[in-house]
PDB file of N, CA and C in Angstrom:
ATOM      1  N   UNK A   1     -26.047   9.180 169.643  1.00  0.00           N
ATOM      2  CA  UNK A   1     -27.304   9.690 169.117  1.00  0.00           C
ATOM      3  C   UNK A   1     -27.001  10.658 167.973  1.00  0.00           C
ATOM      4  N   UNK A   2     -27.593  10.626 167.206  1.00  0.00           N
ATOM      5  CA  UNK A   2     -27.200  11.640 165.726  1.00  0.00           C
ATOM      6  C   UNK A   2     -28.106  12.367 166.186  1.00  0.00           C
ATOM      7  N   UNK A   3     -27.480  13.825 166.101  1.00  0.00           N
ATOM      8  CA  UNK A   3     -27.915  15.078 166.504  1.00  0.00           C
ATOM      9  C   UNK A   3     -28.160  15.859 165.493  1.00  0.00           C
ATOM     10  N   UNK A   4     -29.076  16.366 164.856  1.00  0.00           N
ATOM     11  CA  UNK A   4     -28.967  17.136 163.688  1.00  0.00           C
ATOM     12  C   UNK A   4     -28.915  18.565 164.085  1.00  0.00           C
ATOM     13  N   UNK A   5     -27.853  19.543 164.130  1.00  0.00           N
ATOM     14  CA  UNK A   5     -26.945  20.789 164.670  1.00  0.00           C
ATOM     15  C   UNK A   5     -28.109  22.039 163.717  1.00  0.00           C
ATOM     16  N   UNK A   6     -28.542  21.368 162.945  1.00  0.00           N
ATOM     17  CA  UNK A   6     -28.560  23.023 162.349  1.00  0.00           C
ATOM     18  C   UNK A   6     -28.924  22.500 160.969  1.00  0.00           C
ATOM     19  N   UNK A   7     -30.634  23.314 160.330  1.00  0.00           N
ATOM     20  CA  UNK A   7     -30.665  22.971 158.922  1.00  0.00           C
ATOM     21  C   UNK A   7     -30.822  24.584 158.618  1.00  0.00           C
ATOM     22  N   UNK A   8     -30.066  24.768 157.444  1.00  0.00           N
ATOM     23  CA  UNK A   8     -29.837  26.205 156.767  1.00  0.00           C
ATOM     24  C   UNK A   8     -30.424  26.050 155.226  1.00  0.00           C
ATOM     25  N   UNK A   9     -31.122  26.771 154.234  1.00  0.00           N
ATOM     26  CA  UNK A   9     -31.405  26.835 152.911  1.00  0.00           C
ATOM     27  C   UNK A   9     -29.777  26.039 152.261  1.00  0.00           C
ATOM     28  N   UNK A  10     -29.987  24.529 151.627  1.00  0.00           N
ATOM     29  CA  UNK A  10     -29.150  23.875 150.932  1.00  0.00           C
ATOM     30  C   UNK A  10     -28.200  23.080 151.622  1.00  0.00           C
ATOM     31  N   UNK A  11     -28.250  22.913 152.872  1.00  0.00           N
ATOM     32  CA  UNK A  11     -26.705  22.693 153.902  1.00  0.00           C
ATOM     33  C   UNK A  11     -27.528  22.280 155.455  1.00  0.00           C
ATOM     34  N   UNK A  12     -27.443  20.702 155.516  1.00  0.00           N
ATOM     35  CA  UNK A  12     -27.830  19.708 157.202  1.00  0.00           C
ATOM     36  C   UNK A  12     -26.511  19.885 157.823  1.00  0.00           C
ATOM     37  N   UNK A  13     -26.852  19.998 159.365  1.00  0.00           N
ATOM     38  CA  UNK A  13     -25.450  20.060 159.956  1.00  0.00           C
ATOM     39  C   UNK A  13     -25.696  18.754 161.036  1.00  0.00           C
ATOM     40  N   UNK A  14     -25.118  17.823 161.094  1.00  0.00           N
ATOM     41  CA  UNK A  14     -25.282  16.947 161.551  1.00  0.00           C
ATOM     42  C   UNK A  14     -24.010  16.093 162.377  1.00  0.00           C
ATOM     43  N   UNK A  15     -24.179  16.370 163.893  1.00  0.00           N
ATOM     44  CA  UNK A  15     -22.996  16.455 164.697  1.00  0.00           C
ATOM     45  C   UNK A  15     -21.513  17.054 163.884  1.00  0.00           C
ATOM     46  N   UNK A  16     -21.850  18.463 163.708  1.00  0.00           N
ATOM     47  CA  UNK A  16     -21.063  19.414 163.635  1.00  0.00           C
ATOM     48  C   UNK A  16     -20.060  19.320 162.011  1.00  0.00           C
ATOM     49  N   UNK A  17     -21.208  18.088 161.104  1.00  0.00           N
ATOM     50  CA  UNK A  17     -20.470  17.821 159.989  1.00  0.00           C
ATOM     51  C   UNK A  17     -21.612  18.362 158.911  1.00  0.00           C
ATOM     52  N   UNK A  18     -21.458  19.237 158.030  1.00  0.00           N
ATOM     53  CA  UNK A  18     -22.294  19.399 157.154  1.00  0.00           C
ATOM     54  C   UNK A  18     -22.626  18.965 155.901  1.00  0.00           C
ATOM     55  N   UNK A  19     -23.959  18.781 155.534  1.00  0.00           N
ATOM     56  CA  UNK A  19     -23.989  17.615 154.522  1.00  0.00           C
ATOM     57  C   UNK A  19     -25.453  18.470 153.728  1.00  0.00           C
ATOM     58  N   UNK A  20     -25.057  18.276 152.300  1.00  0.00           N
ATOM     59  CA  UNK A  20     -26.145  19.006 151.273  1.00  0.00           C
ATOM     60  C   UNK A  20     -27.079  18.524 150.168  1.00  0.00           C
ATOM     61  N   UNK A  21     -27.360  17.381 150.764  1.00  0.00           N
ATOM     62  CA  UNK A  21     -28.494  16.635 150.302  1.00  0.00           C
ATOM     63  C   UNK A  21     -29.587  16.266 151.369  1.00  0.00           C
ATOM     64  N   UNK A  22     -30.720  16.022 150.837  1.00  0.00           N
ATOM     65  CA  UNK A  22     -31.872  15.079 151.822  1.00  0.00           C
ATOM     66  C   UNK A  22     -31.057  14.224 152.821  1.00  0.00           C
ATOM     67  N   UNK A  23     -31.865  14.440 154.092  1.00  0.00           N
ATOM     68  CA  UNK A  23     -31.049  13.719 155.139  1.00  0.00           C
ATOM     69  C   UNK A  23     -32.305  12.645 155.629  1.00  0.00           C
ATOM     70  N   UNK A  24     -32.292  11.051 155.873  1.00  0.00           N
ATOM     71  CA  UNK A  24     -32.819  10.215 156.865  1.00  0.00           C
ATOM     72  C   UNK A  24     -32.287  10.087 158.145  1.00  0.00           C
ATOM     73  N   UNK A  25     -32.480  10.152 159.094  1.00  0.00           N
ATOM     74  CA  UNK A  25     -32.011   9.881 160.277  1.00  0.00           C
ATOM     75  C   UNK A  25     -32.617   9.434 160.947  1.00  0.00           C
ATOM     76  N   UNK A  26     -32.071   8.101 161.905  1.00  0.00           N
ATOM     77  CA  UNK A  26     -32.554   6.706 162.405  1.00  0.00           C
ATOM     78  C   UNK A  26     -32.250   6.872 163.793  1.00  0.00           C
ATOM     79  N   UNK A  27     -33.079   6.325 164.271  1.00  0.00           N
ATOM     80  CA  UNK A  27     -33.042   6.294 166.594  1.00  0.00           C
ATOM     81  C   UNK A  27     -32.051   5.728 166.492  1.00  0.00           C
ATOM     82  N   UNK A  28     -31.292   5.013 165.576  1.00  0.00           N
ATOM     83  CA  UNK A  28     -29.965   3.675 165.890  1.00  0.00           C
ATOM     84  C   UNK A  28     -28.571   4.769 165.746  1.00  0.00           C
ATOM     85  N   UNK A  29     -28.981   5.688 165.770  1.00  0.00           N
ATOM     86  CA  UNK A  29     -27.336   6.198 165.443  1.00  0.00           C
ATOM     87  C   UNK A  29     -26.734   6.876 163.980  1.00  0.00           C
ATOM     88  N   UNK A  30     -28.122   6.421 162.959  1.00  0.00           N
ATOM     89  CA  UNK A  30     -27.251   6.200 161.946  1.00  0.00           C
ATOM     90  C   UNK A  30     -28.403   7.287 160.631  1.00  0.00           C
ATOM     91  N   UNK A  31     -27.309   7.781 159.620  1.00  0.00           N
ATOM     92  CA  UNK A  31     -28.219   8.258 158.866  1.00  0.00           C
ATOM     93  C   UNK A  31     -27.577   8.133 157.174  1.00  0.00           C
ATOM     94  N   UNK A  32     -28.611   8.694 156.262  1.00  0.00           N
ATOM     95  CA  UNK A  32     -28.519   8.482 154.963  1.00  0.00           C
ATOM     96  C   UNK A  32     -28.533   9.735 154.047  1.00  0.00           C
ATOM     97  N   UNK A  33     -27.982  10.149 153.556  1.00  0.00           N
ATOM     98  CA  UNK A  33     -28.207  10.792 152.093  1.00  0.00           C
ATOM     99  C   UNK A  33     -28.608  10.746 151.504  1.00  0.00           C
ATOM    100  N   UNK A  34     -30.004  11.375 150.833  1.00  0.00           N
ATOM    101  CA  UNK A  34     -30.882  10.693 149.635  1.00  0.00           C
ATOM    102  C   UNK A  34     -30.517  11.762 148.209  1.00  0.00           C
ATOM    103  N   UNK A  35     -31.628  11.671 147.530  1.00  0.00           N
ATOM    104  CA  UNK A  35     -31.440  12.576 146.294  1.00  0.00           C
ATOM    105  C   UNK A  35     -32.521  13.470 147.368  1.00  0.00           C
ATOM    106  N   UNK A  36     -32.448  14.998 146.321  1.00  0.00           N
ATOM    107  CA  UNK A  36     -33.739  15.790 146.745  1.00  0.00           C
ATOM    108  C   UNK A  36     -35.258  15.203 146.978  1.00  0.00           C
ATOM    109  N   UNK A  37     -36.246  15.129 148.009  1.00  0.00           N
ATOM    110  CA  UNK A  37     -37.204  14.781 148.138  1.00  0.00           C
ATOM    111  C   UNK A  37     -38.315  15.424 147.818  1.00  0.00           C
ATOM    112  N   UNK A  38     -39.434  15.726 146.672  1.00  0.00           N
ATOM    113  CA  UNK A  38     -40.211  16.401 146.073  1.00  0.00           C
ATOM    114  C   UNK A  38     -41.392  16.009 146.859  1.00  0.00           C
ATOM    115  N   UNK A  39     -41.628  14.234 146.725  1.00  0.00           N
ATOM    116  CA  UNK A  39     -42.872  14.004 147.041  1.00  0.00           C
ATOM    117  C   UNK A  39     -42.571  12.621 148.073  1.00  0.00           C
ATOM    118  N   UNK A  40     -43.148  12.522 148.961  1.00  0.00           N
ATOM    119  CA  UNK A  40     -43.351  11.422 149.990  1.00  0.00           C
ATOM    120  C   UNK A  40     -44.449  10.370 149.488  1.00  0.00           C
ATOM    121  N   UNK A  41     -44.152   9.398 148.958  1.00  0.00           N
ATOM    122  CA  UNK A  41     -45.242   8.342 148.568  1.00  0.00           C
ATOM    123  C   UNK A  41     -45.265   7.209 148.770  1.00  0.00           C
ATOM    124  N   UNK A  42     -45.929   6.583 148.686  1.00  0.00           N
ATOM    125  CA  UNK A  42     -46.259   4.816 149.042  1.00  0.00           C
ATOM    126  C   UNK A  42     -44.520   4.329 149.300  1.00  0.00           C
ATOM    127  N   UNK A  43     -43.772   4.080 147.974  1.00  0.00           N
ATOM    128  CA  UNK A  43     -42.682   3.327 148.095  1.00  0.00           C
ATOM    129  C   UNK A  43     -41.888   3.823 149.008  1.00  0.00           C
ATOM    130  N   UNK A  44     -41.490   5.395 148.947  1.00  0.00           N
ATOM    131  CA  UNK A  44     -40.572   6.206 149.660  1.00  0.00           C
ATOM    132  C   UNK A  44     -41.611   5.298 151.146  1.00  0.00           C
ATOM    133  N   UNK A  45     -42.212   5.484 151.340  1.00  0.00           N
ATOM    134  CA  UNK A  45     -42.987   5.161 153.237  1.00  0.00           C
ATOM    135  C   UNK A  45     -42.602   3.425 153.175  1.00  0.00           C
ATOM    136  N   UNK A  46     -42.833   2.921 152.372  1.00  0.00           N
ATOM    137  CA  UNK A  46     -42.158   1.282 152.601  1.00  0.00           C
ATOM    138  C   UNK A  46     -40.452   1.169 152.520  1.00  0.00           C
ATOM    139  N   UNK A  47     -39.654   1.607 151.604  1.00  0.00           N
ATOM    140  CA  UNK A  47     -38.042   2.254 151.991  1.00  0.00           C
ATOM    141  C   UNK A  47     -38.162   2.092 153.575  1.00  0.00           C
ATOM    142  N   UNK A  48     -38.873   3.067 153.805  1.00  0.00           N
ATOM    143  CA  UNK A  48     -38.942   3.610 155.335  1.00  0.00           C
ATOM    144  C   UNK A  48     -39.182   2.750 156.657  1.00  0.00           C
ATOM    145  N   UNK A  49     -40.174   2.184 155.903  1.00  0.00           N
ATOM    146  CA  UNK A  49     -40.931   0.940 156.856  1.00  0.00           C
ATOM    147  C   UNK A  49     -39.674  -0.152 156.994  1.00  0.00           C
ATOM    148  N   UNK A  50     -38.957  -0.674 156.423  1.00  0.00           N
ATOM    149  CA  UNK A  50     -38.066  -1.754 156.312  1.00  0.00           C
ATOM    150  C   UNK A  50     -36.971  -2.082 157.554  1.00  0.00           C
ATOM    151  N   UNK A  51     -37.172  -0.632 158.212  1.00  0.00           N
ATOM    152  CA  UNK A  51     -36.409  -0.789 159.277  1.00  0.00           C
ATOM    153  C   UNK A  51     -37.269  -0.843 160.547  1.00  0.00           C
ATOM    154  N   UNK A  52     -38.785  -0.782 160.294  1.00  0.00           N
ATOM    155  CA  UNK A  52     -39.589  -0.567 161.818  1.00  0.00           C
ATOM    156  C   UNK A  52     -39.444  -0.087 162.230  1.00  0.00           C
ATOM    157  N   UNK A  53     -39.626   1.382 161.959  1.00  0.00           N
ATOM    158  CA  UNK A  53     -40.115   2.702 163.321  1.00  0.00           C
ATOM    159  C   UNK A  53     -41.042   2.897 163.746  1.00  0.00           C
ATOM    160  N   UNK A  54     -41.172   3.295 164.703  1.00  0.00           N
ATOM    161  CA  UNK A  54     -42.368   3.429 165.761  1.00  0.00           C
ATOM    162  C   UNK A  54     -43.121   4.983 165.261  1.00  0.00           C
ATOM    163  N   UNK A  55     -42.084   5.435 164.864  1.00  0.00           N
ATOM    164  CA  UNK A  55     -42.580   7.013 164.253  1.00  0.00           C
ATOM    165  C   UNK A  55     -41.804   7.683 163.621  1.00  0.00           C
ATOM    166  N   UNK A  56     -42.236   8.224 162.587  1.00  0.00           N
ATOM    167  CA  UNK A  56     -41.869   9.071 161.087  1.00  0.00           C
ATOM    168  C   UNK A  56     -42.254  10.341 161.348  1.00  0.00           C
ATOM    169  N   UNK A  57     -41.369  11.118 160.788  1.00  0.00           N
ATOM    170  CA  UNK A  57     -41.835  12.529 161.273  1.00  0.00           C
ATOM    171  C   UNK A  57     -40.640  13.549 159.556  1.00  0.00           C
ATOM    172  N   UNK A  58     -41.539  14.067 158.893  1.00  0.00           N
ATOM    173  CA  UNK A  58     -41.372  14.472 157.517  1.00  0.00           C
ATOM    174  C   UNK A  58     -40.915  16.364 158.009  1.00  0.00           C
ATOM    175  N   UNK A  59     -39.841  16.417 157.964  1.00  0.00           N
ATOM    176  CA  UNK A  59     -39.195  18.055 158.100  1.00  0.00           C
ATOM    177  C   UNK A  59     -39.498  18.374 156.757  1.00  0.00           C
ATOM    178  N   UNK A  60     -40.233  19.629 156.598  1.00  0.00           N
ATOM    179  CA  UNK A  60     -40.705  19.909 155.022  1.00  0.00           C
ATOM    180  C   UNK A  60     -40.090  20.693 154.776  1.00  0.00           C
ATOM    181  N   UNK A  61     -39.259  21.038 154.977  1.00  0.00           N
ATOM    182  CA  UNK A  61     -37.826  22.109 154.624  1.00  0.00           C
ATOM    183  C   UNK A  61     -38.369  23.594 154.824  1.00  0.00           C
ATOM    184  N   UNK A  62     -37.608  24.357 154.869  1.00  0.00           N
ATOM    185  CA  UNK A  62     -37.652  25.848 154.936  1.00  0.00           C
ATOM    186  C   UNK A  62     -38.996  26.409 153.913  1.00  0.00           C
ATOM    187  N   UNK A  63     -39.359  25.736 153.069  1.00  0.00           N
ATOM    188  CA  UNK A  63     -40.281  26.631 151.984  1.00  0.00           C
ATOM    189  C   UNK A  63     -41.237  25.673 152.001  1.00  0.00           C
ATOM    190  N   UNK A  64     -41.445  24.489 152.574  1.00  0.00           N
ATOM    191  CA  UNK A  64     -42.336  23.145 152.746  1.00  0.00           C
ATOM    192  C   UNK A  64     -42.503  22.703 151.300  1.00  0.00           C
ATOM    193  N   UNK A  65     -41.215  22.294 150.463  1.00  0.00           N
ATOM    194  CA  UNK A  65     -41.436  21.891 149.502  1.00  0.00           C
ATOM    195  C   UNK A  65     -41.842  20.139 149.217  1.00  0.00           C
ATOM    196  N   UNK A  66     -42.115  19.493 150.576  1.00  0.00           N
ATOM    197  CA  UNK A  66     -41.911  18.275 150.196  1.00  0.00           C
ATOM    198  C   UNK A  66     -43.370  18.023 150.072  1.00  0.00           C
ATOM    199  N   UNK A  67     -44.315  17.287 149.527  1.00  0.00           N
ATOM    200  CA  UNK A  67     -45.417  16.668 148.842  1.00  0.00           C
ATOM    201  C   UNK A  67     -45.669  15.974 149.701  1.00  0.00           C
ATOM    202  N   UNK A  68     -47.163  15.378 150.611  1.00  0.00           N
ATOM    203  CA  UNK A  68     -46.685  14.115 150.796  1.00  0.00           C
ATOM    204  C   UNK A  68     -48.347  13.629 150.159  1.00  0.00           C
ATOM    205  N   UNK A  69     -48.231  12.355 149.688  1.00  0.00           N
ATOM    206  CA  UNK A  69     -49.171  11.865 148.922  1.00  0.00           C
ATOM    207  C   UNK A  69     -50.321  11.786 149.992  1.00  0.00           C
ATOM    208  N   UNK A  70     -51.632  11.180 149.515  1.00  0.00           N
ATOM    209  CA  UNK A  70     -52.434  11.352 150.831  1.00  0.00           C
ATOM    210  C   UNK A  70     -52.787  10.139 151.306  1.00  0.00           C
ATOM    211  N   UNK A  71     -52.124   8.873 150.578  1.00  0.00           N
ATOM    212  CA  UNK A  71     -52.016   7.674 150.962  1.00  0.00           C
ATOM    213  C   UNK A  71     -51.210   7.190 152.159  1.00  0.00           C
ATOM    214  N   UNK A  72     -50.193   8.203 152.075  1.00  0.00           N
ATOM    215  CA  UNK A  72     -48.946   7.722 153.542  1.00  0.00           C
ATOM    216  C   UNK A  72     -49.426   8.085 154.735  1.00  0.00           C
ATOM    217  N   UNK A  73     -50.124   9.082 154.912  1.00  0.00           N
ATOM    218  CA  UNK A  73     -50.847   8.797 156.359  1.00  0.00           C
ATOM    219  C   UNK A  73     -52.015   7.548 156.628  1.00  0.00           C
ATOM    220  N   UNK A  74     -52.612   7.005 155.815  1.00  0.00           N
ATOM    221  CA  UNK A  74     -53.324   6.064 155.976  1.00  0.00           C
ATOM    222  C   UNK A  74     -52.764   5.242 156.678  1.00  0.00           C
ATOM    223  N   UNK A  75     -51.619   5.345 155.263  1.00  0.00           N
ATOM    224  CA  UNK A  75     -50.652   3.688 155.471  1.00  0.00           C
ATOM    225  C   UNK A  75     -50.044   3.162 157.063  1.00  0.00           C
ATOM    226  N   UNK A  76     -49.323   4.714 157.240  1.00  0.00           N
ATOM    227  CA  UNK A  76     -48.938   4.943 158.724  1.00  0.00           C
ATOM    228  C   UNK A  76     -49.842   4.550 159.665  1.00  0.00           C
ATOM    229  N   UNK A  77     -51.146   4.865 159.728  1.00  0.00           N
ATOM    230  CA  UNK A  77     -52.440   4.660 160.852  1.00  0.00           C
ATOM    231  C   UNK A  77     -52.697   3.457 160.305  1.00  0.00           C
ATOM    232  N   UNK A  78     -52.394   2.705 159.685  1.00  0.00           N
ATOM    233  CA  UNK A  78     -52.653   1.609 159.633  1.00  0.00           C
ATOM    234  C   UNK A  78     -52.005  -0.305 159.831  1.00  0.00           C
ATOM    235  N   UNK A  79     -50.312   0.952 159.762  1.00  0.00           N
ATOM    236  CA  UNK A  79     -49.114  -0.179 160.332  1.00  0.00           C
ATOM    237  C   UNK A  79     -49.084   0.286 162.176  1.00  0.00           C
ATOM    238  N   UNK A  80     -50.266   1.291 162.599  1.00  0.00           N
ATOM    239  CA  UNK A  80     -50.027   1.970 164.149  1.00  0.00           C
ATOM    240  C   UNK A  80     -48.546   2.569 163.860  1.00  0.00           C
ATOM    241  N   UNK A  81     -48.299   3.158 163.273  1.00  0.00           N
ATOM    242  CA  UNK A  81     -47.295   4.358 163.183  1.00  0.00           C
ATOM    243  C   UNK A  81     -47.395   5.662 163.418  1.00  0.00           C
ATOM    244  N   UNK A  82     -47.120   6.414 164.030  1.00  0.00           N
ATOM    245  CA  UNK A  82     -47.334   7.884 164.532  1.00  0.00           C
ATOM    246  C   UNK A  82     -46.023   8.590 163.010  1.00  0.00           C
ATOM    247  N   UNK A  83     -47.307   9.055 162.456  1.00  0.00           N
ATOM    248  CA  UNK A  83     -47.001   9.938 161.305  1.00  0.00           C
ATOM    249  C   UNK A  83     -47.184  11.730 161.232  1.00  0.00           C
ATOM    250  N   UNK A  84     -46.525  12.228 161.359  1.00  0.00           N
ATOM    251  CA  UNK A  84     -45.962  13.788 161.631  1.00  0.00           C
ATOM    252  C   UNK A  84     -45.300  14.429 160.065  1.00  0.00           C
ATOM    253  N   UNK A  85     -45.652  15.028 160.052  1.00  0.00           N
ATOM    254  CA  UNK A  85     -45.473  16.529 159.097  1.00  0.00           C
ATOM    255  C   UNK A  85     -45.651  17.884 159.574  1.00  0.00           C
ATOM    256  N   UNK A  86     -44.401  18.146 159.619  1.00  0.00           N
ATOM    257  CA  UNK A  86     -44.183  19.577 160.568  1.00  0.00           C
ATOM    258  C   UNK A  86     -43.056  20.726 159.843  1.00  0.00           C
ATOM    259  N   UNK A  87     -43.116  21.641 160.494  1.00  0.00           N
ATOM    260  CA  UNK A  87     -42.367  22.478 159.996  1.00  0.00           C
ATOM    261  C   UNK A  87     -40.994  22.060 160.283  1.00  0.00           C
ATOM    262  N   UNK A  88     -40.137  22.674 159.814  1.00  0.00           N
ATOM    263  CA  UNK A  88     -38.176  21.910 160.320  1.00  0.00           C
ATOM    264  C   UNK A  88     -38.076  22.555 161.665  1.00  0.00           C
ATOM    265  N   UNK A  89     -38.143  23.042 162.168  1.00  0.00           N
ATOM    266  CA  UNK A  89     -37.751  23.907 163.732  1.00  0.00           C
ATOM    267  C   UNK A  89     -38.810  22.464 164.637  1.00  0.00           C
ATOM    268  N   UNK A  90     -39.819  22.530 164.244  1.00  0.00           N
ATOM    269  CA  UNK A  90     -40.978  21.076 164.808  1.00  0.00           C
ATOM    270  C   UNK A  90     -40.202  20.063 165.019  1.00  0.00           C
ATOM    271  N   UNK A  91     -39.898  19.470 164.243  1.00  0.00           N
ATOM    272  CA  UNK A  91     -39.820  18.163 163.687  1.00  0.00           C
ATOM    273  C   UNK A  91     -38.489  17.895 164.048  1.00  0.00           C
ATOM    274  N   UNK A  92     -37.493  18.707 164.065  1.00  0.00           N
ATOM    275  CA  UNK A  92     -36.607  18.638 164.927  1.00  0.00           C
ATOM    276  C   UNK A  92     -36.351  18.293 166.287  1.00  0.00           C
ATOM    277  N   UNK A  93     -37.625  19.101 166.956  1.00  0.00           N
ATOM    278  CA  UNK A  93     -37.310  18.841 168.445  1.00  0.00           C
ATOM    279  C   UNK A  93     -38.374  17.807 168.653  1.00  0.00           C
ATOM    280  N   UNK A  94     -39.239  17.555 167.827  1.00  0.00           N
ATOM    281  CA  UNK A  94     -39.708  16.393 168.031  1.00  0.00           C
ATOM    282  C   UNK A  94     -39.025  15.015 168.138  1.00  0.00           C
ATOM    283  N   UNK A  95     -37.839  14.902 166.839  1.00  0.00           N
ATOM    284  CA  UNK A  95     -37.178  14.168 166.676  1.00  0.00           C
ATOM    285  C   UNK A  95     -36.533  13.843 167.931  1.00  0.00           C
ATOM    286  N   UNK A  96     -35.863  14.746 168.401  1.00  0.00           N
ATOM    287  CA  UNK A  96     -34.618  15.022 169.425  1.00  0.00           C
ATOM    288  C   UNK A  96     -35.342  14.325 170.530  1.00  0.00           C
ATOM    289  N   UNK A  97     -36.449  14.488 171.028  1.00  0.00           N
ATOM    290  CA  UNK A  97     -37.563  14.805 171.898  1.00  0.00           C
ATOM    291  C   UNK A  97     -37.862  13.089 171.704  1.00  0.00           C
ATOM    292  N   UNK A  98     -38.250  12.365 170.975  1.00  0.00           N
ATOM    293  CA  UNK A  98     -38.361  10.727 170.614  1.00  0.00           C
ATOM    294  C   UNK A  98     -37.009  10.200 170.991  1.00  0.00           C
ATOM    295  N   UNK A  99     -36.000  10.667 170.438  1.00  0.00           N
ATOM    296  CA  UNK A  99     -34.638   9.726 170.738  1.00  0.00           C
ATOM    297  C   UNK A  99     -34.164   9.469 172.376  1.00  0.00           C
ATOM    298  N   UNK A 100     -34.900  11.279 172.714  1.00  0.00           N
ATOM    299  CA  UNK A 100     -34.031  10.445 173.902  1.00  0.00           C
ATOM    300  C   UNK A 100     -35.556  10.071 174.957  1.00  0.00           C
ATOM    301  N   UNK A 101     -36.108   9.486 174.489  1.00  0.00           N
ATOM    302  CA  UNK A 101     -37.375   8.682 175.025  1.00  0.00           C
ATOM    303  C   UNK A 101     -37.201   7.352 175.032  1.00  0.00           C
ATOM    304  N   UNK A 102     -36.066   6.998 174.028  1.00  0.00           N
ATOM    305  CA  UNK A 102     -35.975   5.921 173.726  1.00  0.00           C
ATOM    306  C   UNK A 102     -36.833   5.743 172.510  1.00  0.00           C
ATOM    307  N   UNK A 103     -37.511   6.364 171.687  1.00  0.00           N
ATOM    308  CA  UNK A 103     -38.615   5.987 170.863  1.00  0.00           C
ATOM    309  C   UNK A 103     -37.953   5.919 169.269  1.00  0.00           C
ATOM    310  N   UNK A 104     -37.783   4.368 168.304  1.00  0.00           N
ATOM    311  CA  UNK A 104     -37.760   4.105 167.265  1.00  0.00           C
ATOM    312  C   UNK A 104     -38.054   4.746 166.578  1.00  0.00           C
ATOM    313  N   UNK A 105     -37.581   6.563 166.337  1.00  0.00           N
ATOM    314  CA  UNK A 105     -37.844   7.888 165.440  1.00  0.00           C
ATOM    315  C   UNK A 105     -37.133   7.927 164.176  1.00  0.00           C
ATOM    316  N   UNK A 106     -37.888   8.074 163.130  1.00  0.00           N
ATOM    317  CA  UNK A 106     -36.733   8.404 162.170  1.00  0.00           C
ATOM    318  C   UNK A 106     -37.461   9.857 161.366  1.00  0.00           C
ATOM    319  N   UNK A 107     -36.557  10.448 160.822  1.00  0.00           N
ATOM    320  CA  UNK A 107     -37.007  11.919 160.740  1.00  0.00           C
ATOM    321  C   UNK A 107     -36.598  11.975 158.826  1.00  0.00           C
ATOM    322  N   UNK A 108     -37.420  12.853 157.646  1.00  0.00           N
ATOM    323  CA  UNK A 108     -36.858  12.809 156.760  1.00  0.00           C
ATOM    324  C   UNK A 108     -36.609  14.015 156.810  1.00  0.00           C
ATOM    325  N   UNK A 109     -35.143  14.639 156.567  1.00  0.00           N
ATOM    326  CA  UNK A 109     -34.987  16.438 156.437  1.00  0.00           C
ATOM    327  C   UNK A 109     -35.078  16.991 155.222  1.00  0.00           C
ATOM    328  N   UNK A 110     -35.661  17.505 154.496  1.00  0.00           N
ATOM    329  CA  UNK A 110     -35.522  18.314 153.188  1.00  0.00           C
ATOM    330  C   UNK A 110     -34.521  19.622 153.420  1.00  0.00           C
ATOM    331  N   UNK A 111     -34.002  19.466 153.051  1.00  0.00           N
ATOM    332  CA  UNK A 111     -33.249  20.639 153.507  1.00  0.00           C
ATOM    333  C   UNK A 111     -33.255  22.072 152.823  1.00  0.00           C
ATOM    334  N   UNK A 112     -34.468  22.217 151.950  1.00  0.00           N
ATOM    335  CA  UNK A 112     -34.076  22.967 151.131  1.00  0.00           C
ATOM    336  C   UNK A 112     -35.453  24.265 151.217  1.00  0.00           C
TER     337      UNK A 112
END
């Protein structure tokens, strides 16, 4: 299970390895590195969709810099996706809280 240890201003700690870009992280084990995430929109939520999660859940980083358009919750309630935007301390244990439910979670971290 990918555990995300600890998000600090600039720096994901993620099973005890730290990493300083946008983090995706998948119920399968597995996660991604993106560029910085400003705004959450249509394409970024289909990216997303490609793997079929049951639920998305947007960590808006320490200062909630991430955007999210006002189309992606539609989109979400409309593929029956449980769509979340929370603070990072939230969205974390939400995350944590889905995986080991067994529940198809994937989490985006802003880390910043």
């Amino acid at each position: 299970m990918v555990t995300i240890d600890s998000v600090e201003f600039g720096e994901v700690r993620i099973n005890g390895k730290v990493y300083y870009s946008d983090i995706i992280a998948w119920w399968d084990n597995t996660f991604e590195e993106i560029e910085k995430l400003r705004v959450f929109n249509s394409d970024f939520f289909f990216r997303i969709m490609k793997k079929k999660p049951e639920i998305v859940i947007v960590a808006k980083g320490i200062e909630d810099f991430v955007k999210i358009e006002h189309e992606v919750p539609v989109l979400a309630k409309e593929k029956n996706i449980m769509f979340f935007e929370e603070s990072m301390k939230k969205s974390l244990e939400m995350f944590h809280s889905f995986l080991k439910a067994g529940k198809k979670a994937v989490i985006i971290v802003h880390n910043m």
